[in-house]
C-alpha atoms as a PDB file:
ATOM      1  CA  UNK A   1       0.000   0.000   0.000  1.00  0.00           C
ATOM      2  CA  UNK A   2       0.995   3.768  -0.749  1.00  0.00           C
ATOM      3  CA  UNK A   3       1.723   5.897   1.552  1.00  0.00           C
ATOM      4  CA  UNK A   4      -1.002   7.855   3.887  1.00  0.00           C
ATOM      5  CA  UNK A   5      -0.709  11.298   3.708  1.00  0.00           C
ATOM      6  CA  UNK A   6      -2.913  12.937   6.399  1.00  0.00           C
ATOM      7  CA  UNK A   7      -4.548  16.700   6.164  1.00  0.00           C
ATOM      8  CA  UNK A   8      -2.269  18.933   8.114  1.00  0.00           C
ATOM      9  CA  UNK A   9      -4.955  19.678  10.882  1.00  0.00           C
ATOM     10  CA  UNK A  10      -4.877  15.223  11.628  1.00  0.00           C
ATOM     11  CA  UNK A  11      -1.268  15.405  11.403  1.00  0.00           C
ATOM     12  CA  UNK A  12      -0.516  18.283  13.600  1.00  0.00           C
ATOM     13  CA  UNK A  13      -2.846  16.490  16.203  1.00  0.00           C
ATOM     14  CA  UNK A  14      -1.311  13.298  15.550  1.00  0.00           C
ATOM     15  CA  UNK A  15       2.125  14.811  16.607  1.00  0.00           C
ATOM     16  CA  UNK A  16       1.011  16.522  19.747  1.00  0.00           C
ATOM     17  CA  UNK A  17      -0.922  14.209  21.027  1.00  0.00           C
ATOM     18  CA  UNK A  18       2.010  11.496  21.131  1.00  0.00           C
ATOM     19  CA  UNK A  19       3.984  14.506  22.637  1.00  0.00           C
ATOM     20  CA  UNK A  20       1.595  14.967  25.132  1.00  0.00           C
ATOM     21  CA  UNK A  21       1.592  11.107  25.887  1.00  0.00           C
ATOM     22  CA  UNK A  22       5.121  10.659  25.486  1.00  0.00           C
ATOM     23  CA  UNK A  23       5.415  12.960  28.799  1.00  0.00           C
ATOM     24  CA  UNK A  24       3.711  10.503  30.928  1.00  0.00           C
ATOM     25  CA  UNK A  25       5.599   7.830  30.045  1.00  0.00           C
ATOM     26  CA  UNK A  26       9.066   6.961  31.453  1.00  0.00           C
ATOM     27  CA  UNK A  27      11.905   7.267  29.094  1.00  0.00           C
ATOM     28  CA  UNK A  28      14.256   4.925  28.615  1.00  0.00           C
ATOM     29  CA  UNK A  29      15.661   1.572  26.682  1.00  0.00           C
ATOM     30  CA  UNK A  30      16.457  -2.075  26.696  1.00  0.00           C
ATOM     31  CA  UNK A  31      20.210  -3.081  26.509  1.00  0.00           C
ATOM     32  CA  UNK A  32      22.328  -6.208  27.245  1.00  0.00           C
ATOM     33  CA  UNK A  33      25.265  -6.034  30.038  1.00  0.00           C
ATOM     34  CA  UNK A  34      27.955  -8.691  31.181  1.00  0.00           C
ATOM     35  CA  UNK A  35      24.817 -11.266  29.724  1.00  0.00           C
ATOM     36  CA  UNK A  36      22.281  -9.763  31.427  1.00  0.00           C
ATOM     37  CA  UNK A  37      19.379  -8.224  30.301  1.00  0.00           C
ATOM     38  CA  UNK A  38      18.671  -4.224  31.574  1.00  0.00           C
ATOM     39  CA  UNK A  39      16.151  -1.950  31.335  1.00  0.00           C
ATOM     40  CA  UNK A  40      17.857   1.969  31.405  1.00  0.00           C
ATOM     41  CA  UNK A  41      15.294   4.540  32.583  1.00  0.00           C
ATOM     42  CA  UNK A  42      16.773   7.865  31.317  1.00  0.00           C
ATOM     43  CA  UNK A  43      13.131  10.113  32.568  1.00  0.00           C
ATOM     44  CA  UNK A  44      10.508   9.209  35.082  1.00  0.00           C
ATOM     45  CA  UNK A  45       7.727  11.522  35.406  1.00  0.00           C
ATOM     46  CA  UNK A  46       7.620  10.436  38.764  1.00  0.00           C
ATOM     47  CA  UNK A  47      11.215  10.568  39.447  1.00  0.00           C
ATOM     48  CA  UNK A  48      13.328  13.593  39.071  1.00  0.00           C
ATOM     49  CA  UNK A  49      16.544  12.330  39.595  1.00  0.00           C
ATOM     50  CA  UNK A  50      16.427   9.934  36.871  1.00  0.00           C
ATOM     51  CA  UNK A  51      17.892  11.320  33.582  1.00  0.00           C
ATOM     52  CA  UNK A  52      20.053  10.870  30.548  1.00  0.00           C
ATOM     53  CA  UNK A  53      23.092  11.908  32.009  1.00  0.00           C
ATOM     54  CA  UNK A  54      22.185   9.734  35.349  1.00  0.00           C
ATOM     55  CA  UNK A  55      20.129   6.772  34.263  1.00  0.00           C
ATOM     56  CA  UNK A  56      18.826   4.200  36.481  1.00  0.00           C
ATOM     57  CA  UNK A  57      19.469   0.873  35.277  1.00  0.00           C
ATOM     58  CA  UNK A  58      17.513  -1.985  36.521  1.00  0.00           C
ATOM     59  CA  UNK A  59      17.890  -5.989  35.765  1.00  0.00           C
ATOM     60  CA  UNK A  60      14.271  -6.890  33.820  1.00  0.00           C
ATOM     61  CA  UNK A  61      14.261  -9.651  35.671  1.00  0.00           C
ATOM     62  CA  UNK A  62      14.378  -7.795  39.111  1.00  0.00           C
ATOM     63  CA  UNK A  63      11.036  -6.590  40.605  1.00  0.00           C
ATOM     64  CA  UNK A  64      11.970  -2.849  40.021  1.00  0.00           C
ATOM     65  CA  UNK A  65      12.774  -3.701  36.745  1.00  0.00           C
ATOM     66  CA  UNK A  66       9.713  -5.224  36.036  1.00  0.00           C
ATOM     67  CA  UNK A  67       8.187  -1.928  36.625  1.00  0.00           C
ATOM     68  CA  UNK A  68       9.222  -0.331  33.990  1.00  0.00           C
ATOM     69  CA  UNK A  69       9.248  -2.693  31.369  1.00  0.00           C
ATOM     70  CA  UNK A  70       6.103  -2.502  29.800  1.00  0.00           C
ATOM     71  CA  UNK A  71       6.466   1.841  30.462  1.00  0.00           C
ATOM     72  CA  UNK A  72       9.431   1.630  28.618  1.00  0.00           C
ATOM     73  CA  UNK A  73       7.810  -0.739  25.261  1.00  0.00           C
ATOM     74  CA  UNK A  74       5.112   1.648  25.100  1.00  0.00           C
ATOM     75  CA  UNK A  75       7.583   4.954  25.260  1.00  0.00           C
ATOM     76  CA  UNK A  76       9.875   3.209  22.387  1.00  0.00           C
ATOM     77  CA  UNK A  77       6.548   2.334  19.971  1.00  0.00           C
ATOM     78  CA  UNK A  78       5.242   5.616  20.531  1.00  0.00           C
ATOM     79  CA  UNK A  79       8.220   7.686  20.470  1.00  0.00           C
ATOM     80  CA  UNK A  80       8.570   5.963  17.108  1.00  0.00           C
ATOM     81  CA  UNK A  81       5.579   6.682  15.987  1.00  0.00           C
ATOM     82  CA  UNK A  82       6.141  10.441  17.095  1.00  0.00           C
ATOM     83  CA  UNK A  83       9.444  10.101  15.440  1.00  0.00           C
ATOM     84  CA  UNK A  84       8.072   9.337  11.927  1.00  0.00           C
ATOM     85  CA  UNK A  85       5.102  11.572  12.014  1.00  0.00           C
ATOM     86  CA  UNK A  86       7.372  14.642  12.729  1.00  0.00           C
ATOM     87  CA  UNK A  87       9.911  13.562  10.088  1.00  0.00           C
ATOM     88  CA  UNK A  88       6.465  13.570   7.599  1.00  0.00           C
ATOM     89  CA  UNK A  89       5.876  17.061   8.980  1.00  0.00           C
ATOM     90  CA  UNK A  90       9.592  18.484   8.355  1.00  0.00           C
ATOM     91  CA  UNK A  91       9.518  17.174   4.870  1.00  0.00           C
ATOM     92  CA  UNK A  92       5.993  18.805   3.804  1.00  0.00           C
ATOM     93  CA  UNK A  93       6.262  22.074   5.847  1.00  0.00           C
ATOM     94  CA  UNK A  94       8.187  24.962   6.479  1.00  0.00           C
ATOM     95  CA  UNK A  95       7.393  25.870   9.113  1.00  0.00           C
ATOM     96  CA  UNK A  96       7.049  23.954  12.867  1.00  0.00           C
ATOM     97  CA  UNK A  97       4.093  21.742  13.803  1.00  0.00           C
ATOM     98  CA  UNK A  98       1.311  23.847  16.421  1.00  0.00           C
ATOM     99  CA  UNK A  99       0.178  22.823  19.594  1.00  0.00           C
ATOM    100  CA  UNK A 100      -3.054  21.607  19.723  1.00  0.00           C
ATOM    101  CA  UNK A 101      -5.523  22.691  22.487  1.00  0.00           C
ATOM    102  CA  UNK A 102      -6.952  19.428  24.049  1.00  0.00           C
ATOM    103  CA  UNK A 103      -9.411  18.536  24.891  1.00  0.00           C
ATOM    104  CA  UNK A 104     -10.700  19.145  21.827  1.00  0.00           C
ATOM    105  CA  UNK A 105     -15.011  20.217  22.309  1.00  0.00           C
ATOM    106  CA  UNK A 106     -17.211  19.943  19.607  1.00  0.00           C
ATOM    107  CA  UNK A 107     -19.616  22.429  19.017  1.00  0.00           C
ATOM    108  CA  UNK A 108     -22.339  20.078  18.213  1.00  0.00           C
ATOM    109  CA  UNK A 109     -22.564  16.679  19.852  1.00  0.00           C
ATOM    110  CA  UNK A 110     -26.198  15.580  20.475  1.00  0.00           C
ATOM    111  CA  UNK A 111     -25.043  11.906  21.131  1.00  0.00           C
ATOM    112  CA  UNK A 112     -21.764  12.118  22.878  1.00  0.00           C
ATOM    113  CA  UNK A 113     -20.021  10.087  20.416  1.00  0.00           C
ATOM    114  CA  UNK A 114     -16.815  10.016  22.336  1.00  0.00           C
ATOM    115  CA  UNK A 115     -14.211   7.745  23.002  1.00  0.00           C
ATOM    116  CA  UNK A 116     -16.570   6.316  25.985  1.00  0.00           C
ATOM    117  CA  UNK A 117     -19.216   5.479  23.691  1.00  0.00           C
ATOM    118  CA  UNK A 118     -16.697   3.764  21.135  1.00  0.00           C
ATOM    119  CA  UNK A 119     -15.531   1.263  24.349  1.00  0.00           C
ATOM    120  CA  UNK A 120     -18.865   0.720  25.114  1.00  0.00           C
ATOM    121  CA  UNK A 121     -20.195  -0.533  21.900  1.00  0.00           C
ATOM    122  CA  UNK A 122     -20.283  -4.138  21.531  1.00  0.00           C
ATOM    123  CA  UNK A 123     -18.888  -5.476  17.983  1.00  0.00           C
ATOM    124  CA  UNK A 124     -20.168  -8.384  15.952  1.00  0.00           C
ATOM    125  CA  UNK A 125     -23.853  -7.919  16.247  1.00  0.00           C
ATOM    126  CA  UNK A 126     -24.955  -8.460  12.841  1.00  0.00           C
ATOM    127  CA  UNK A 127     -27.857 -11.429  12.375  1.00  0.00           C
ATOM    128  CA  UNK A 128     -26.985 -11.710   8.440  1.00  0.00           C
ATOM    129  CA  UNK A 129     -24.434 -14.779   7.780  1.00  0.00           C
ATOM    130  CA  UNK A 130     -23.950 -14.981   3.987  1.00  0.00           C
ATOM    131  CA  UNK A 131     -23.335 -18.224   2.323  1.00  0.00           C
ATOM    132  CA  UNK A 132     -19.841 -17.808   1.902  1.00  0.00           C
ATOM    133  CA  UNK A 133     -18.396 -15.433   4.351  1.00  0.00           C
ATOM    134  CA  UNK A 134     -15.516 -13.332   3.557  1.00  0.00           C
ATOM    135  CA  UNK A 135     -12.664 -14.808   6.011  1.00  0.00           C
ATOM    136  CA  UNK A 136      -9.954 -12.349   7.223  1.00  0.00           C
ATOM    137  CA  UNK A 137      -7.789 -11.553  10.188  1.00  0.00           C
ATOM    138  CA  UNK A 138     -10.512  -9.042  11.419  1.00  0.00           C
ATOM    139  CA  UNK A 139     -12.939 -12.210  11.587  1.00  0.00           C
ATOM    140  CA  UNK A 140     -15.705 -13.272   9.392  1.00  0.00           C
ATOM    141  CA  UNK A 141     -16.821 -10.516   7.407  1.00  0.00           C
ATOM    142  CA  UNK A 142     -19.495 -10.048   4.630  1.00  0.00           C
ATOM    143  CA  UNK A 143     -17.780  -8.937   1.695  1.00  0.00           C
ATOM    144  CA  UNK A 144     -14.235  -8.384   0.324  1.00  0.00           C
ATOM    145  CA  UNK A 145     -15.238  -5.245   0.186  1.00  0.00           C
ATOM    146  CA  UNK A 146     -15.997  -4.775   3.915  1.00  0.00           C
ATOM    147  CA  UNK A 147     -12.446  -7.039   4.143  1.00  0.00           C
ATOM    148  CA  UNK A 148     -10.834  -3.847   2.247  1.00  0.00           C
ATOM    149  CA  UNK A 149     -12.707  -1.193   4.381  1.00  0.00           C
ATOM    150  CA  UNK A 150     -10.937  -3.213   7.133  1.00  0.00           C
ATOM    151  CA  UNK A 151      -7.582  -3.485   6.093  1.00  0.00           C
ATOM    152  CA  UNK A 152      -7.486   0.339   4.996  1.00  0.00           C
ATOM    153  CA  UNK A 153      -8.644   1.084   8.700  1.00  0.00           C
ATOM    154  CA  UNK A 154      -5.833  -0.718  10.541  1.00  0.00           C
ATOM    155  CA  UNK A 155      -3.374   0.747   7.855  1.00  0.00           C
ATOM    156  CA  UNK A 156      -4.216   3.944   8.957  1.00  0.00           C
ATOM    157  CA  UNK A 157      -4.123   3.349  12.691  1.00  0.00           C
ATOM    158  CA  UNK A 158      -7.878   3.840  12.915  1.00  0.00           C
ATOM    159  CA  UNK A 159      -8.678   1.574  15.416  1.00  0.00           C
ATOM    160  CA  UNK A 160     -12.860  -0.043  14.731  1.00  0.00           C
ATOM    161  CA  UNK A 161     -15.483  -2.204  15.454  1.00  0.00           C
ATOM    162  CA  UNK A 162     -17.924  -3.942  13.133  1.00  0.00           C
ATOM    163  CA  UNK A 163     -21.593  -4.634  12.727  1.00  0.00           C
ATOM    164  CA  UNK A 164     -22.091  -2.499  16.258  1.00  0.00           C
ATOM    165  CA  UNK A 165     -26.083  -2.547  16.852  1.00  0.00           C
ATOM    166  CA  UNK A 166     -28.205   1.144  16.649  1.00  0.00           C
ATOM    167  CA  UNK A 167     -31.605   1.919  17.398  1.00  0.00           C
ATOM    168  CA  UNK A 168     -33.043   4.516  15.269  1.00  0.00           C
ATOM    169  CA  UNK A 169     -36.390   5.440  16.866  1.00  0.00           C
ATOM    170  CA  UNK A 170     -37.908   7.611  13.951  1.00  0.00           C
ATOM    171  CA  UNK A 171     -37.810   4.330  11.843  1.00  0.00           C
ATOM    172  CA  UNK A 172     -38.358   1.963  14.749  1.00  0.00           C
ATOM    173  CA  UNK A 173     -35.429  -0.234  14.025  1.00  0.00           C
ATOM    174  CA  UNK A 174     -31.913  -1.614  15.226  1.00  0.00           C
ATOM    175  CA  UNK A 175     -29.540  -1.389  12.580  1.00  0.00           C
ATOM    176  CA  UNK A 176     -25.811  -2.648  12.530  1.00  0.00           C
ATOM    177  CA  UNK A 177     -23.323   0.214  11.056  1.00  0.00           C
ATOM    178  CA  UNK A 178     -20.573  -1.663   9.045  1.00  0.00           C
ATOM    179  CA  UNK A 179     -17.925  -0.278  10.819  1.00  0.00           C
ATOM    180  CA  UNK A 180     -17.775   2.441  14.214  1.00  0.00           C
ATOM    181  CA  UNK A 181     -14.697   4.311  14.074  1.00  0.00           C
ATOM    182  CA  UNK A 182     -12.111   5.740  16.941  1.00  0.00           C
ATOM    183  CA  UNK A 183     -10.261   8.825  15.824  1.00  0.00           C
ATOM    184  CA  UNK A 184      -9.280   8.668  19.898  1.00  0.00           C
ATOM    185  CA  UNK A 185      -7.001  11.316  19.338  1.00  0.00           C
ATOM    186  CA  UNK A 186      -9.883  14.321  19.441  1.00  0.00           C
ATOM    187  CA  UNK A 187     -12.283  11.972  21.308  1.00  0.00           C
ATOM    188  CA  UNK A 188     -14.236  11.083  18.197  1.00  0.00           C
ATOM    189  CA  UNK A 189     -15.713   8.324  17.051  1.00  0.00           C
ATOM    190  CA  UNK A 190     -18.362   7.650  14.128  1.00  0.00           C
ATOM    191  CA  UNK A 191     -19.864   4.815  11.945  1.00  0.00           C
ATOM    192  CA  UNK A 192     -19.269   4.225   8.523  1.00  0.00           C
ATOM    193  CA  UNK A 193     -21.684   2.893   6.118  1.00  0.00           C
ATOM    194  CA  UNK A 194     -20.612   0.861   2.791  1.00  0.00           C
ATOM    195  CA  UNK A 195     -23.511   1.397   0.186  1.00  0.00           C
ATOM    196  CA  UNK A 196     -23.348  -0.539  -2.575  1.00  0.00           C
ATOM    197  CA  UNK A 197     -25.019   0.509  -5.813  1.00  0.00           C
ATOM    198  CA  UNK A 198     -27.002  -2.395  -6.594  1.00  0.00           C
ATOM    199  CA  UNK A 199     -30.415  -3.547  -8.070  1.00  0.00           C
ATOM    200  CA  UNK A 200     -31.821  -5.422  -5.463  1.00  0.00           C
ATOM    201  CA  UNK A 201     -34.810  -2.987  -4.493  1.00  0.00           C
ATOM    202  CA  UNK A 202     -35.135  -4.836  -1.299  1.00  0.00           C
ATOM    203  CA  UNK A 203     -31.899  -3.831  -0.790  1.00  0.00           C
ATOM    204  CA  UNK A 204     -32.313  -0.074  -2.094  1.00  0.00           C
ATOM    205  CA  UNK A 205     -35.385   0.154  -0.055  1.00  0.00           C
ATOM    206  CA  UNK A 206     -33.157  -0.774   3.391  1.00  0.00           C
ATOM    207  CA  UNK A 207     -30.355   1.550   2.702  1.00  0.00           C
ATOM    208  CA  UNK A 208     -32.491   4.660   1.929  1.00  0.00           C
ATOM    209  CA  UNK A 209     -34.654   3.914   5.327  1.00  0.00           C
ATOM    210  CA  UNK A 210     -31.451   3.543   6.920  1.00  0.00           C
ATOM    211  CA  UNK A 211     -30.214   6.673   6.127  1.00  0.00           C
ATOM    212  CA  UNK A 212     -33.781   8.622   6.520  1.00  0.00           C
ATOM    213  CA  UNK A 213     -33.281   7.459  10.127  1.00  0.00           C
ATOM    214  CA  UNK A 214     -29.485   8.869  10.530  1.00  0.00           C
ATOM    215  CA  UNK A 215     -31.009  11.848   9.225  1.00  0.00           C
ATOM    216  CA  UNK A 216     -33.773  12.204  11.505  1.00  0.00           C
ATOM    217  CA  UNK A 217     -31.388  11.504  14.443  1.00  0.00           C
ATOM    218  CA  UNK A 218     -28.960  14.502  13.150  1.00  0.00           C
ATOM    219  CA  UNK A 219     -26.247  12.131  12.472  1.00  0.00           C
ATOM    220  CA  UNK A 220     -24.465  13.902  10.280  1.00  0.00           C
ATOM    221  CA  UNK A 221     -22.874  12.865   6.987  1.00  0.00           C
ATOM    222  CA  UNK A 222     -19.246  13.399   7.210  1.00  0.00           C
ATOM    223  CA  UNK A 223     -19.484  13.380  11.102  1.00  0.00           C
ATOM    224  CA  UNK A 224     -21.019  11.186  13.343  1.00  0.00           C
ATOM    225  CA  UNK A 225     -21.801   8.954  10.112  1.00  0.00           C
ATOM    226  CA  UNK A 226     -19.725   8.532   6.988  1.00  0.00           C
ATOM    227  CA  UNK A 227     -20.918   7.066   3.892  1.00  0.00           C
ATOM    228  CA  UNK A 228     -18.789   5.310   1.441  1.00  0.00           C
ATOM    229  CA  UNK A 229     -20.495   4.787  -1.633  1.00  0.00           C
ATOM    230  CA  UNK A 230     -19.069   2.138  -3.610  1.00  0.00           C
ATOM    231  CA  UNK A 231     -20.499   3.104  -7.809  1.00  0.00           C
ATOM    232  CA  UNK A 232     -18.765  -0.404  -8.875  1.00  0.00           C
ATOM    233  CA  UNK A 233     -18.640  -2.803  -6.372  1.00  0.00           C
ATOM    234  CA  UNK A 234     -16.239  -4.562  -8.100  1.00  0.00           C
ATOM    235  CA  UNK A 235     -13.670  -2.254  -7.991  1.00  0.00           C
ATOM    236  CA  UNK A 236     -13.141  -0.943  -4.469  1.00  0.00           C
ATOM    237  CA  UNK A 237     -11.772   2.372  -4.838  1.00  0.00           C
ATOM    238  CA  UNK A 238      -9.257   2.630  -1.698  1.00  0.00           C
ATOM    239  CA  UNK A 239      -8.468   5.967  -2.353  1.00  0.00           C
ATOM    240  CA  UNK A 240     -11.750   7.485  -2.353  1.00  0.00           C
ATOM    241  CA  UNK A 241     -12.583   5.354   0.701  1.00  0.00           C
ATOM    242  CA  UNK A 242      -9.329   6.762   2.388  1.00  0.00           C
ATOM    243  CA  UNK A 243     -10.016  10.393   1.990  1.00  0.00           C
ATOM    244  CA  UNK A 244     -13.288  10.058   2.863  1.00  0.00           C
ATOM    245  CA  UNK A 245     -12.785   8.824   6.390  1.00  0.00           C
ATOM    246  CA  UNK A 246      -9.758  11.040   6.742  1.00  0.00           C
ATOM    247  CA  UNK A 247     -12.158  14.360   5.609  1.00  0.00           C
ATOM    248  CA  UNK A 248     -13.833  13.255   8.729  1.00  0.00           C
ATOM    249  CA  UNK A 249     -11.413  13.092  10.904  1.00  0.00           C
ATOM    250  CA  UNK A 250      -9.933  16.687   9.570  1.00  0.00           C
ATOM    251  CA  UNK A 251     -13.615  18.479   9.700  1.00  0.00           C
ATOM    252  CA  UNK A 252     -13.930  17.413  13.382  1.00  0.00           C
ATOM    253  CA  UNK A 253     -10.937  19.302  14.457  1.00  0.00           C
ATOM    254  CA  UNK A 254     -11.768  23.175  14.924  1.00  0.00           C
ATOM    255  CA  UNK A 255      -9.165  25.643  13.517  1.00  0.00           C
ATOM    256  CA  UNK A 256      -9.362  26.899  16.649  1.00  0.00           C
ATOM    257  CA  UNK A 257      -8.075  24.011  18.242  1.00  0.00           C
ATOM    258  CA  UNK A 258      -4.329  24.430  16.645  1.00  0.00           C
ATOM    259  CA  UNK A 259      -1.802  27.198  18.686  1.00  0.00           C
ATOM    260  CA  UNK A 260       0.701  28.347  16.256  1.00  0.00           C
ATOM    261  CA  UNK A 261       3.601  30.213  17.685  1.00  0.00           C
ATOM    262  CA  UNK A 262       7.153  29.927  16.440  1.00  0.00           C
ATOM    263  CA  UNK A 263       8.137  27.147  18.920  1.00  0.00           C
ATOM    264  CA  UNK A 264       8.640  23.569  17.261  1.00  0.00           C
ATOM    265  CA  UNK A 265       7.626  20.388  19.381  1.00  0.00           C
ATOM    266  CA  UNK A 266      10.400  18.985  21.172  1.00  0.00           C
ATOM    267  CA  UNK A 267      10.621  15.418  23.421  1.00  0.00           C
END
């Protein structure tokens, strides 16, 4: 796969948001000495005197060092992660990333589609089994085309659920969203909806109710619901699908939200 190239209102709060994170975590690395395997702490939020100049440096195997090592894998994947975003940044911009005023509030949130709501949805809740289920690593799926949804989703770090179950009460029905989305980063999640063009009125007739009841509920296309609409379903168009859920993710995030001053990030 290409390449993801993310608006620059994601990216900047991509970047500061692993800053921010990265602070909490202590700092440190894994090494090998006289055969033995140590954990060096080089920062501890909650220990001033630890730094890179006077590390502590613990046996994994001891109880202290125990501590510290799952701190320390989660500070080297993120820090990683920060690492390559920012190099992104430097090599598209001029100029130095912004803060980014968290948490972010959205102006219009009549169903508290947060990061809560995203833990608390339970996933596979679809009735429908087709006759010949689309296997994958994200489970039994109904399409290759959901498959693809999928794997474009974990590409971009987007964590998701599928088949999630909603009750729309101005069409009296429980419906299961293909997909609910985490952009946990601003607090966000929403569902995503593959609509097939297809022939099938019974089909037709489902997807339009579907969305008359989103619409009724003020779920918004392009916010708390994002339709993909797939004109030749047999030719998934990953590009399209990518910058629509990525539009998403950029719209949610209020220009007021970014603090530009002529400081760069630093870790």
């Amino acid at each position: 796969m290409k390449d993801i190239v993310f608006p620059m209102k994601v990216h900047a709060v991509k970047l500061e948001y692993r800053r921010l994170k990265l602070q909490e975590l202590p700092h440190g690395y894994f090494c090998v000495k006289k055969g033995t395997n140590k954990v060096v702490i080089t920062y501890d939020p909650d220990e001033e005197r630890y730094t890179s100049r006077r590390p502590r440096i613990l046996s994994v195997s001891s109880k202290r060092g125990q501590k510290y090592v799952d701190g320390i894998n989660s500070y080297l994947k993120l820090k990683a992660e920060y690492d390559m975003l920012l190099q992104e940044w430097n090599s598209k911009y001029k100029f130095a990333p912004p803060k980014v005023n968290f948490p972010i509030v959205q102006f219009f949130d009549p169903h508290k589609m947060n990061n809560a709501y995203f833990q608390s949805r339970q996933d596979k809740c679809g009735s429908y089994v087709p006759k010949t289920p689309t296997v994958s690593e994200h489970g039994d799926l109904k399409s290759k085309n959901e498959q693809m949804a999928a794997d474009l989703l974990k590409y971009m770090g987007i964590p998701f659920k599928y088949e999630t179950e909603l009750y729309l009460t101005s069409i009296e029905e429980t419906i299961d969203p293909d997909y609910l989305v985490n952009f946990y980063e601003i607090d966000r999640c929403s569902y995503v909806e593959i609509l097939g063009m297809t022939e099938k009125i019974d089909y037709s007739i489902k997807t339009a109710t579907k969305i008359l009841g989103f619409s009724k509920e003020r779920y918004r296309p392009g916010r708390e619901v994002i339709y993909i609409i797939l004109y030749d379903k047999q030719n998934f168009d990953a590009d399209y699908f990518i910058s629509q859920i990525l539009s998403a993710f950029d719209d949610m995030i209020p220009d007021s939200a970014l603090i530009w001053d002529s400081e760069s990030q630093a870790v």
